[in-house]
N, C-alpha and C. Protein backbone atom coordinates (compact mmCIF):
# COMPACT_ATOMS: atom_id res chain seq x y z
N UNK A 1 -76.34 148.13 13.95
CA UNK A 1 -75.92 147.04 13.12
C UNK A 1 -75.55 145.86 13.99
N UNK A 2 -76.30 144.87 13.54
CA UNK A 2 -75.46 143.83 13.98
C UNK A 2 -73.98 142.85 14.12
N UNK A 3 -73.51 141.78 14.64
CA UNK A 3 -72.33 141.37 14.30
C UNK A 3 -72.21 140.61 13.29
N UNK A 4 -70.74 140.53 12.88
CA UNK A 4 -70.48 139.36 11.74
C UNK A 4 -69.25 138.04 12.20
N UNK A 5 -69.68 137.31 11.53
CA UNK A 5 -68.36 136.26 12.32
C UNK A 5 -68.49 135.15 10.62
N UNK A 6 -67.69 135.81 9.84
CA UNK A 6 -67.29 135.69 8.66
C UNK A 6 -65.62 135.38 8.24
N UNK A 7 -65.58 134.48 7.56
CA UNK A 7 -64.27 134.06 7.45
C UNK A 7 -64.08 133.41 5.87
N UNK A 8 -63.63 133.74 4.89
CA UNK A 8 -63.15 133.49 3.48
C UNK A 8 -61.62 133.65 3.60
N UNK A 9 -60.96 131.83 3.52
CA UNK A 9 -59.93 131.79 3.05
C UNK A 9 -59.69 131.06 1.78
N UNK A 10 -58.14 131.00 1.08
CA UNK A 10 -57.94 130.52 0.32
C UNK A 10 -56.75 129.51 0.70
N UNK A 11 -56.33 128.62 0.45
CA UNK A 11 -54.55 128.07 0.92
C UNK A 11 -54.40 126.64 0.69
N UNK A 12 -53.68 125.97 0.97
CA UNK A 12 -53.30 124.73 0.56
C UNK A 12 -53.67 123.43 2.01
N UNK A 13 -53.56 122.27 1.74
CA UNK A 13 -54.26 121.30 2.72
C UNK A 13 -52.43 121.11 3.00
N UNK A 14 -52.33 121.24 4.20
CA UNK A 14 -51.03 120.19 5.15
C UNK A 14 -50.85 118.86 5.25
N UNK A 15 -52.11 118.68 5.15
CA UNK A 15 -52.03 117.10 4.73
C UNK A 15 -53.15 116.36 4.99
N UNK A 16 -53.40 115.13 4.22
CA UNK A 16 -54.73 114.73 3.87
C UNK A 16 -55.95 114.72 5.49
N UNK A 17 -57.12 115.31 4.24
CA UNK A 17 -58.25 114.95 5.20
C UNK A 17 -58.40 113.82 6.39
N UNK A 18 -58.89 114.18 7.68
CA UNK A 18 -59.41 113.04 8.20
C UNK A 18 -60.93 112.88 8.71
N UNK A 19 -61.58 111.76 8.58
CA UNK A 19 -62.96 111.68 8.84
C UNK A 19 -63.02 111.35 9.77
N UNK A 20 -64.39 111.09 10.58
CA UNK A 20 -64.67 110.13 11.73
C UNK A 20 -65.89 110.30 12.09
N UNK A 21 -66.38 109.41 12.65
CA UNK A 21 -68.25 109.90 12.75
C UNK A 21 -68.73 110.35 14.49
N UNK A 22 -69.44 111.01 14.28
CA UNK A 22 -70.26 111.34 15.86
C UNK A 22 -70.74 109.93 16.49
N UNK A 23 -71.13 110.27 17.89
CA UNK A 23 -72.20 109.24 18.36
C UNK A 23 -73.48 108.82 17.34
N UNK A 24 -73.84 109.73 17.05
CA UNK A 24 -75.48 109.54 16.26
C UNK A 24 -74.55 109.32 14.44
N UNK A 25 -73.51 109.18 14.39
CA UNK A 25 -73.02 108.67 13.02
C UNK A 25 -73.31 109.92 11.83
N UNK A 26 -72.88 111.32 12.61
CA UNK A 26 -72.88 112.16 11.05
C UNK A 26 -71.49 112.21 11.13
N UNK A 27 -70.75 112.35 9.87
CA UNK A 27 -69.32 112.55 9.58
C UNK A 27 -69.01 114.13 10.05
N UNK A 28 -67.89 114.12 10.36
CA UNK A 28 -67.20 115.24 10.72
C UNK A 28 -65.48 114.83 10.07
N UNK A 29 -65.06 115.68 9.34
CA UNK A 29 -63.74 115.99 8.74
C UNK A 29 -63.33 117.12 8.44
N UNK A 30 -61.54 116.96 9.35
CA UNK A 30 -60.99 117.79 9.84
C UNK A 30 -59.60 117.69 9.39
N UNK A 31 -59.23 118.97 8.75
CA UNK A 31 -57.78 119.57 8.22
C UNK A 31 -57.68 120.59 8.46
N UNK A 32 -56.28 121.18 7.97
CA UNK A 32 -56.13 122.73 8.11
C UNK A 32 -55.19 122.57 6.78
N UNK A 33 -55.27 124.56 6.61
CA UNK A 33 -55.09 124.82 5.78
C UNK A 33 -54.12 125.70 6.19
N UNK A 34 -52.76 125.80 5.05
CA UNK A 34 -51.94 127.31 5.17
C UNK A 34 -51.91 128.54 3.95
N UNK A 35 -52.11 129.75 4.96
CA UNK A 35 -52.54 130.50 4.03
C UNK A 35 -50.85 131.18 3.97
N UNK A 36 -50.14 132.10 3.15
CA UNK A 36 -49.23 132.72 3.24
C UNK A 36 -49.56 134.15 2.77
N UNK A 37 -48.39 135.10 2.93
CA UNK A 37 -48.43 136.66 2.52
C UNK A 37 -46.98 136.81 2.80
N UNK A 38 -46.26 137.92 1.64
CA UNK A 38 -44.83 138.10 1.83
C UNK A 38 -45.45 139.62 2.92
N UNK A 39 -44.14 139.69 3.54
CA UNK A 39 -43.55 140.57 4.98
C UNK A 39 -42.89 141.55 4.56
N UNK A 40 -42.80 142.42 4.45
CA UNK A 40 -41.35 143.07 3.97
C UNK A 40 -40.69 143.68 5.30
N UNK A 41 -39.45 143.31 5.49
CA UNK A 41 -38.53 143.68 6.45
C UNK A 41 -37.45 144.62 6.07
N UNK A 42 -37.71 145.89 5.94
CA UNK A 42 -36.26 146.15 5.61
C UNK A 42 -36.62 146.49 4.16
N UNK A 43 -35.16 146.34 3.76
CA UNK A 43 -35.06 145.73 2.49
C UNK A 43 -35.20 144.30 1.63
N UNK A 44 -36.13 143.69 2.11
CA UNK A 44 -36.11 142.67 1.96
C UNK A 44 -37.99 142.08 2.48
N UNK A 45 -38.19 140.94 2.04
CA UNK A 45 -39.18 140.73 2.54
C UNK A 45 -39.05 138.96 2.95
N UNK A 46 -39.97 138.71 3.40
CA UNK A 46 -39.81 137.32 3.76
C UNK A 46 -41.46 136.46 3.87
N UNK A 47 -41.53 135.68 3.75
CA UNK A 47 -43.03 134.59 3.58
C UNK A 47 -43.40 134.48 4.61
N UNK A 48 -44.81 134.59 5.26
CA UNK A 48 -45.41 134.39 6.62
C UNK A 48 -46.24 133.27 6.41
N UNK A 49 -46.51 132.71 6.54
CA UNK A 49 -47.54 131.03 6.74
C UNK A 49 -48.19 131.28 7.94
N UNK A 50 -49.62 131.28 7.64
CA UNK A 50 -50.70 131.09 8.94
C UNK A 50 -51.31 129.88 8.57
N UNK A 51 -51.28 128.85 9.93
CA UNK A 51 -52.51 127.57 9.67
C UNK A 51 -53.40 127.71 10.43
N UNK A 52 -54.55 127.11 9.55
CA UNK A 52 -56.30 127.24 9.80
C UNK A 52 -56.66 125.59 10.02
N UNK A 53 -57.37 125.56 11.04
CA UNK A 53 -58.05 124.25 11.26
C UNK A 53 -59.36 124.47 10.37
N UNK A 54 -59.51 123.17 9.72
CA UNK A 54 -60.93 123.59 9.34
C UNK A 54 -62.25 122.51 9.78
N UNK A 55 -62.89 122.40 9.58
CA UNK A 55 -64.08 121.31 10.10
C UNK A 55 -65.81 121.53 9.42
N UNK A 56 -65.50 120.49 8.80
CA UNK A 56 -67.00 120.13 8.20
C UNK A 56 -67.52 119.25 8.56
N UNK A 57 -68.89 119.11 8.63
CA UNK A 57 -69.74 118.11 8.95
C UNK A 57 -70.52 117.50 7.92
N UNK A 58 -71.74 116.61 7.69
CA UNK A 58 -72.21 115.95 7.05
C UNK A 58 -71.47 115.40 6.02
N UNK A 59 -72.46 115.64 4.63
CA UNK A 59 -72.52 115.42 3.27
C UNK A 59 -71.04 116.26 3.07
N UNK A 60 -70.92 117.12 3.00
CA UNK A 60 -70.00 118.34 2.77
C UNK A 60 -68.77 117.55 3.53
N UNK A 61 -68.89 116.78 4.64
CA UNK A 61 -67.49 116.37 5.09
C UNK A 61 -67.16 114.77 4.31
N UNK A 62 -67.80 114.24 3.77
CA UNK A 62 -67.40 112.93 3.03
C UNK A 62 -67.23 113.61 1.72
N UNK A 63 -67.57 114.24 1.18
CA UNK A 63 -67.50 114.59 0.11
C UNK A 63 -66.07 115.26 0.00
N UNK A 64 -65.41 116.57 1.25
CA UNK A 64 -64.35 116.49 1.33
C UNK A 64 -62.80 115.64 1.48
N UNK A 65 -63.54 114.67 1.74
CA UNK A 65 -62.64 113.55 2.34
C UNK A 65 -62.15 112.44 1.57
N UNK A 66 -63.26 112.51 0.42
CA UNK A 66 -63.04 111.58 -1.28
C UNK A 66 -62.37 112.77 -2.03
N UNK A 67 -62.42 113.49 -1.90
CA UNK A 67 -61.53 114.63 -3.17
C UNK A 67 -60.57 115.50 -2.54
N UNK A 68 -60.42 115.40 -1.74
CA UNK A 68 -59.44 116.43 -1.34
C UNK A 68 -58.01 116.09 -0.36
N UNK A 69 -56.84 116.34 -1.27
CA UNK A 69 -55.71 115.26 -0.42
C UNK A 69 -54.84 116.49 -0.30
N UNK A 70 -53.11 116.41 0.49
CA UNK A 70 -52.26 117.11 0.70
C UNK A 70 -52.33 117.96 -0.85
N UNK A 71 -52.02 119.27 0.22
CA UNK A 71 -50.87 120.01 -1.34
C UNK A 71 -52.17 120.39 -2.16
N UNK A 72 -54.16 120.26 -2.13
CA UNK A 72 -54.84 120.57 -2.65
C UNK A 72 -55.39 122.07 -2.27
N UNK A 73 -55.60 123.00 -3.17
CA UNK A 73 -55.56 124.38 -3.13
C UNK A 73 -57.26 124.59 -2.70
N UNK A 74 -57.95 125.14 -1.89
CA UNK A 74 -59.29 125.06 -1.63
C UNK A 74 -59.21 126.38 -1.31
N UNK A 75 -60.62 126.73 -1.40
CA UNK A 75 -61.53 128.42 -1.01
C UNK A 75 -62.44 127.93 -0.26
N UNK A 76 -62.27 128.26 1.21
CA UNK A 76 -63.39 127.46 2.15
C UNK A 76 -64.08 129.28 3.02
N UNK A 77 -64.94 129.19 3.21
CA UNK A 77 -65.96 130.05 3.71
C UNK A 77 -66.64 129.72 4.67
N UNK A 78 -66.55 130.01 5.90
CA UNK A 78 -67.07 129.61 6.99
C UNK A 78 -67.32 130.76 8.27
N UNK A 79 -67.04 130.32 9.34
CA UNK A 79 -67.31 131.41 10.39
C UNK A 79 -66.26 130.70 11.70
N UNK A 80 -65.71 131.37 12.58
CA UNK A 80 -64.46 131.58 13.39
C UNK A 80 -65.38 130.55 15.03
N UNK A 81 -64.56 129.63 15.45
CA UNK A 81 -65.44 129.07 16.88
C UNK A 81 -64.55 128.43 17.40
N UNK A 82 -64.27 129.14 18.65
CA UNK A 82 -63.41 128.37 19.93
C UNK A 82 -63.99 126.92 20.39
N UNK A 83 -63.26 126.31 20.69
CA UNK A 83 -63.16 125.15 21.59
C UNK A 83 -62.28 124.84 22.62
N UNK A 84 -62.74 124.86 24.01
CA UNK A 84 -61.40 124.37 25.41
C UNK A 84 -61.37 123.09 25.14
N UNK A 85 -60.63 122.27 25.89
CA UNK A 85 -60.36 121.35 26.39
C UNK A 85 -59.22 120.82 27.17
N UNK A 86 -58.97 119.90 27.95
CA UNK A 86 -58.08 119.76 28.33
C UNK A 86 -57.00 118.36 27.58
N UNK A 87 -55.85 119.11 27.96
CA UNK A 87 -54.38 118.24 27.38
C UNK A 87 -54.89 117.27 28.27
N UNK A 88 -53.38 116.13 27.39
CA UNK A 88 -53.43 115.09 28.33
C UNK A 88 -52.44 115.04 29.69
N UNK A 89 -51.72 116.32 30.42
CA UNK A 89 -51.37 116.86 31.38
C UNK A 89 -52.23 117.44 32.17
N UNK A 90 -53.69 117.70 31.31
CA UNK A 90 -54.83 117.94 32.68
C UNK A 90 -54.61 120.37 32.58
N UNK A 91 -54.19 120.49 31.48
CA UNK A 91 -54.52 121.38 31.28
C UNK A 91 -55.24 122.13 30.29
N UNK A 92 -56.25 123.04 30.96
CA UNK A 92 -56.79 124.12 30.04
C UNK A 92 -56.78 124.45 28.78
N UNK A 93 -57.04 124.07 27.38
CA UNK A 93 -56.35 124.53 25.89
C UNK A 93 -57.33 125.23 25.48
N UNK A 94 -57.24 125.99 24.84
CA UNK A 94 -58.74 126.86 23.93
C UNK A 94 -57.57 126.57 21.82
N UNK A 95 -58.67 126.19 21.21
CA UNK A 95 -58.61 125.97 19.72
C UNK A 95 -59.38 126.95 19.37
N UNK A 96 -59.10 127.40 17.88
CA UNK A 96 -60.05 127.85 17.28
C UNK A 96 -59.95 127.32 15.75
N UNK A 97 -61.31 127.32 15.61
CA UNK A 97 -61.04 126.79 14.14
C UNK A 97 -62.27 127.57 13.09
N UNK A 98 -62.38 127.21 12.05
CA UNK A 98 -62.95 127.22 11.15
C UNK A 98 -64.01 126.48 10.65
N UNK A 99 -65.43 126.44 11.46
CA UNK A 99 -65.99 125.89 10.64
C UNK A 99 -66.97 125.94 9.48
N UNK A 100 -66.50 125.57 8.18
CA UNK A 100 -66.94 125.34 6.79
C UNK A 100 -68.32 125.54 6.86
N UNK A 101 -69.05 126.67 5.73
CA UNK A 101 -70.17 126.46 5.54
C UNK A 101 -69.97 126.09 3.77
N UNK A 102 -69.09 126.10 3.12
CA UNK A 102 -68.74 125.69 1.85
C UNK A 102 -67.33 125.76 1.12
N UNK A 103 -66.92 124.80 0.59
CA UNK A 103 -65.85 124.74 0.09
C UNK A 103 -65.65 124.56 -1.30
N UNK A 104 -64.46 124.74 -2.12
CA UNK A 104 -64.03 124.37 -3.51
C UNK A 104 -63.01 124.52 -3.76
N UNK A 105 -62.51 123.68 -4.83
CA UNK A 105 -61.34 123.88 -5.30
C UNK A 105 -60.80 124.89 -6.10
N UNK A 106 -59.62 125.07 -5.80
CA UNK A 106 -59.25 126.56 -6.71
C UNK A 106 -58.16 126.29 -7.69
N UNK A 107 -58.60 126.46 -9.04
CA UNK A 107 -57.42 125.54 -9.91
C UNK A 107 -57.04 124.44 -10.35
N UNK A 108 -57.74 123.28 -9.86
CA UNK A 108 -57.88 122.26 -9.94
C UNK A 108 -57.66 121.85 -11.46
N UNK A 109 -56.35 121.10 -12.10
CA UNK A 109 -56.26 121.05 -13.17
C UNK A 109 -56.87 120.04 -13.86
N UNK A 110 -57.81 119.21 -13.31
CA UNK A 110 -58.57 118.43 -13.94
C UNK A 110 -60.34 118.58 -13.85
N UNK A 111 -60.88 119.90 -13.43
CA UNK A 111 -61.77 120.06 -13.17
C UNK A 111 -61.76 121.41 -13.59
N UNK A 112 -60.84 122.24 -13.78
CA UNK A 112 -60.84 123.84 -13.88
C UNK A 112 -62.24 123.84 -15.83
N UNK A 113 -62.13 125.19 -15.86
CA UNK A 113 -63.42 126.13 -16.61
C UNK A 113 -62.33 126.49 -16.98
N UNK A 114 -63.04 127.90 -18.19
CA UNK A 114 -61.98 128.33 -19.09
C UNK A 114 -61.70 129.48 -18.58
N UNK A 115 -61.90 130.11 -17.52
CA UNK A 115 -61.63 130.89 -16.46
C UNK A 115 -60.54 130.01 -15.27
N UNK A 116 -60.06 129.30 -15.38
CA UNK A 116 -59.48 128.73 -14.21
C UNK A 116 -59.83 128.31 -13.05
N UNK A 117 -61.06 128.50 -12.99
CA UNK A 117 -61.50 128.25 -11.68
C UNK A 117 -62.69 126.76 -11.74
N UNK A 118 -62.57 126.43 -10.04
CA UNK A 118 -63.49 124.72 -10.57
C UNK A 118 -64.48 125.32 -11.10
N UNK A 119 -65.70 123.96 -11.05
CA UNK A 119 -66.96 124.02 -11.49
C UNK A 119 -67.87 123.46 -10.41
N UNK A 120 -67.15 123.03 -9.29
CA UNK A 120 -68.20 122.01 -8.70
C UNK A 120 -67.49 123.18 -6.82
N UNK A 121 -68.70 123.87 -6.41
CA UNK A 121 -68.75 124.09 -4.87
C UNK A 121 -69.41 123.24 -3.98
N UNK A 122 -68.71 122.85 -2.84
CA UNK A 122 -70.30 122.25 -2.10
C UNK A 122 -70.44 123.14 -1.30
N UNK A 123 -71.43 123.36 -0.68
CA UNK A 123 -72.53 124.34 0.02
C UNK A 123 -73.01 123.45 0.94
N UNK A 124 -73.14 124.11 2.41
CA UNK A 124 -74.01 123.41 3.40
C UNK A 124 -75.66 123.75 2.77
N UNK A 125 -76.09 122.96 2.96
CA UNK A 125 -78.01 123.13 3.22
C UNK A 125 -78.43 123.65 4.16
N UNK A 126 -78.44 124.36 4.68
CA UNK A 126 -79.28 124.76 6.13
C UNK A 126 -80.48 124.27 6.42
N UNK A 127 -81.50 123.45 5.85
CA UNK A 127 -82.79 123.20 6.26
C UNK A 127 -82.41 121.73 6.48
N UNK A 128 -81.42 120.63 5.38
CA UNK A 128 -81.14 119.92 5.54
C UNK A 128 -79.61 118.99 6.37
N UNK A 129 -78.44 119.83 6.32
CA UNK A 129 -77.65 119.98 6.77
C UNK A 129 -76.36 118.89 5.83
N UNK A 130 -76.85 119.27 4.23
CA UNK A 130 -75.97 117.81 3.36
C UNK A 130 -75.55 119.45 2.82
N UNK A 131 -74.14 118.70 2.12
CA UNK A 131 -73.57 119.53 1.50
C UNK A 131 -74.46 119.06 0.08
N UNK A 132 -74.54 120.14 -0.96
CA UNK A 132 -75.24 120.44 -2.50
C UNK A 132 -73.99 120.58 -2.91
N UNK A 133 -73.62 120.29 -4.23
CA UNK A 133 -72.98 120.63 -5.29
C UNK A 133 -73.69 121.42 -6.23
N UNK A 134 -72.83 122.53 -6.56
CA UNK A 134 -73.43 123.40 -6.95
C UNK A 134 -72.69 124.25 -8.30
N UNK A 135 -73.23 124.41 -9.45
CA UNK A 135 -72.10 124.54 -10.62
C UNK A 135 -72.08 125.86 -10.76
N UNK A 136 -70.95 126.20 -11.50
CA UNK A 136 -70.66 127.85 -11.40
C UNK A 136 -69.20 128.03 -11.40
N UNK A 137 -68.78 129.76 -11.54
CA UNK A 137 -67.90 129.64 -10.90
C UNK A 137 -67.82 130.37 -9.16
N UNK A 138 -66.48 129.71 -8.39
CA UNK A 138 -66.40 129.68 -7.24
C UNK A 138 -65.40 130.87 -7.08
N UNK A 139 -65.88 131.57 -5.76
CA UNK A 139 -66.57 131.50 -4.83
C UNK A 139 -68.12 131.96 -5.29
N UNK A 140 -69.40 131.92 -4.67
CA UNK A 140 -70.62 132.16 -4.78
C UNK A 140 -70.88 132.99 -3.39
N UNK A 141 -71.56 134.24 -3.02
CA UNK A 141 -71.75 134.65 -2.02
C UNK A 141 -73.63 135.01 -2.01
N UNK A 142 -73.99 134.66 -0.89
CA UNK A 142 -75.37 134.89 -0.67
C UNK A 142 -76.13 136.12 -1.62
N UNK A 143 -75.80 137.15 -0.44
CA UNK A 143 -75.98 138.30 -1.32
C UNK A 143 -75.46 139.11 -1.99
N UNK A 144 -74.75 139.10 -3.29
CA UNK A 144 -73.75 139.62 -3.83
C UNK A 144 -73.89 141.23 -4.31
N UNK A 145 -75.22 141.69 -4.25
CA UNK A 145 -75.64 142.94 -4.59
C UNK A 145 -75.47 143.59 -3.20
N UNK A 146 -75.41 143.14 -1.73
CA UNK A 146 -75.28 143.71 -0.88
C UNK A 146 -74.21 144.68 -0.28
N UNK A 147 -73.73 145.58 0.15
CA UNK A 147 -72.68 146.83 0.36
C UNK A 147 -71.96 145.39 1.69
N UNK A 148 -70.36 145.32 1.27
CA UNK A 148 -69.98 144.99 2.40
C UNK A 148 -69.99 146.03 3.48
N UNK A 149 -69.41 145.44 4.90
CA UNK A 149 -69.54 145.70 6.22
C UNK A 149 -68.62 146.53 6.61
N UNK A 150 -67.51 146.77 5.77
CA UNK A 150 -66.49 147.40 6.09
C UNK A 150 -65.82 148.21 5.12
């Protein structure tokens, strides 16, 4: 069997999108997201918060960047990728983030179905590399008849 480098979260934006374009002018926009889970300690439990960088490119990243502000609840699907670089002390950093092969809103009270969930996913293109809008409800997985991996 081969590997997987698969990542489906759900969680809230920290705070609004930011855009900015490459040399050759495709958009790239970048937030993170916090996901939470209660702990239990004891008798007692307590809230854990993990934040996710996330990063889209093209169509899919302007499109994020007009609809999606602090405090907005998203289901983003992507795959896990380091990045080094150095601080501005001239040291070593490794990131990891998330980058988006599709996103949507989850709950969205002005867009929700009679299921609760949006109507509108965008999806990377792979032949083209624009995000599609795509109607339904969200999440959508490739092959959904397929046995997961684990």
């Amino acid at each position: 069997m081969g590997s997987l480098n698969k990542v489906l979260l759900i969680g809230r934006l920290g705070r609004d999108p930011e855009i900015r374009y490459s040399s050759n002018n495709t958009p790239i926009c970048n937030f993170s997201i916090a996901t939470s889970e209660r702990v239990r300690k004891g008798d007692t439990s307590e809230e854990k918060t993990e934040w996710h960088r996330i990063v889209l490119f093209g169509n899919q990243a302007e499109n994020a960047s007009k609809f999606l502000k602090k405090g907005s609840l998203v289901f983003v699907d992507g795959k896990i990728q380091s990045r080094s670089y150095q601080d501005k002390e001239g040291n070593e950093r490794t990131v990891f983030e998330i980058i988006a092969n599709s996103w949507s809103f989850v709950g969205d009270p002005n867009k929700e179905n009679s299921s609760g969930q949006s109507e509108r996913t965008y999806q990377q293109n792979p032949k083209e590399g624009e995000a599609q809008p795509q109607t339904g409800n969200a999440p959508k997985f490739d092959n959904e008849d397929d046995e997961l991996p684990f």
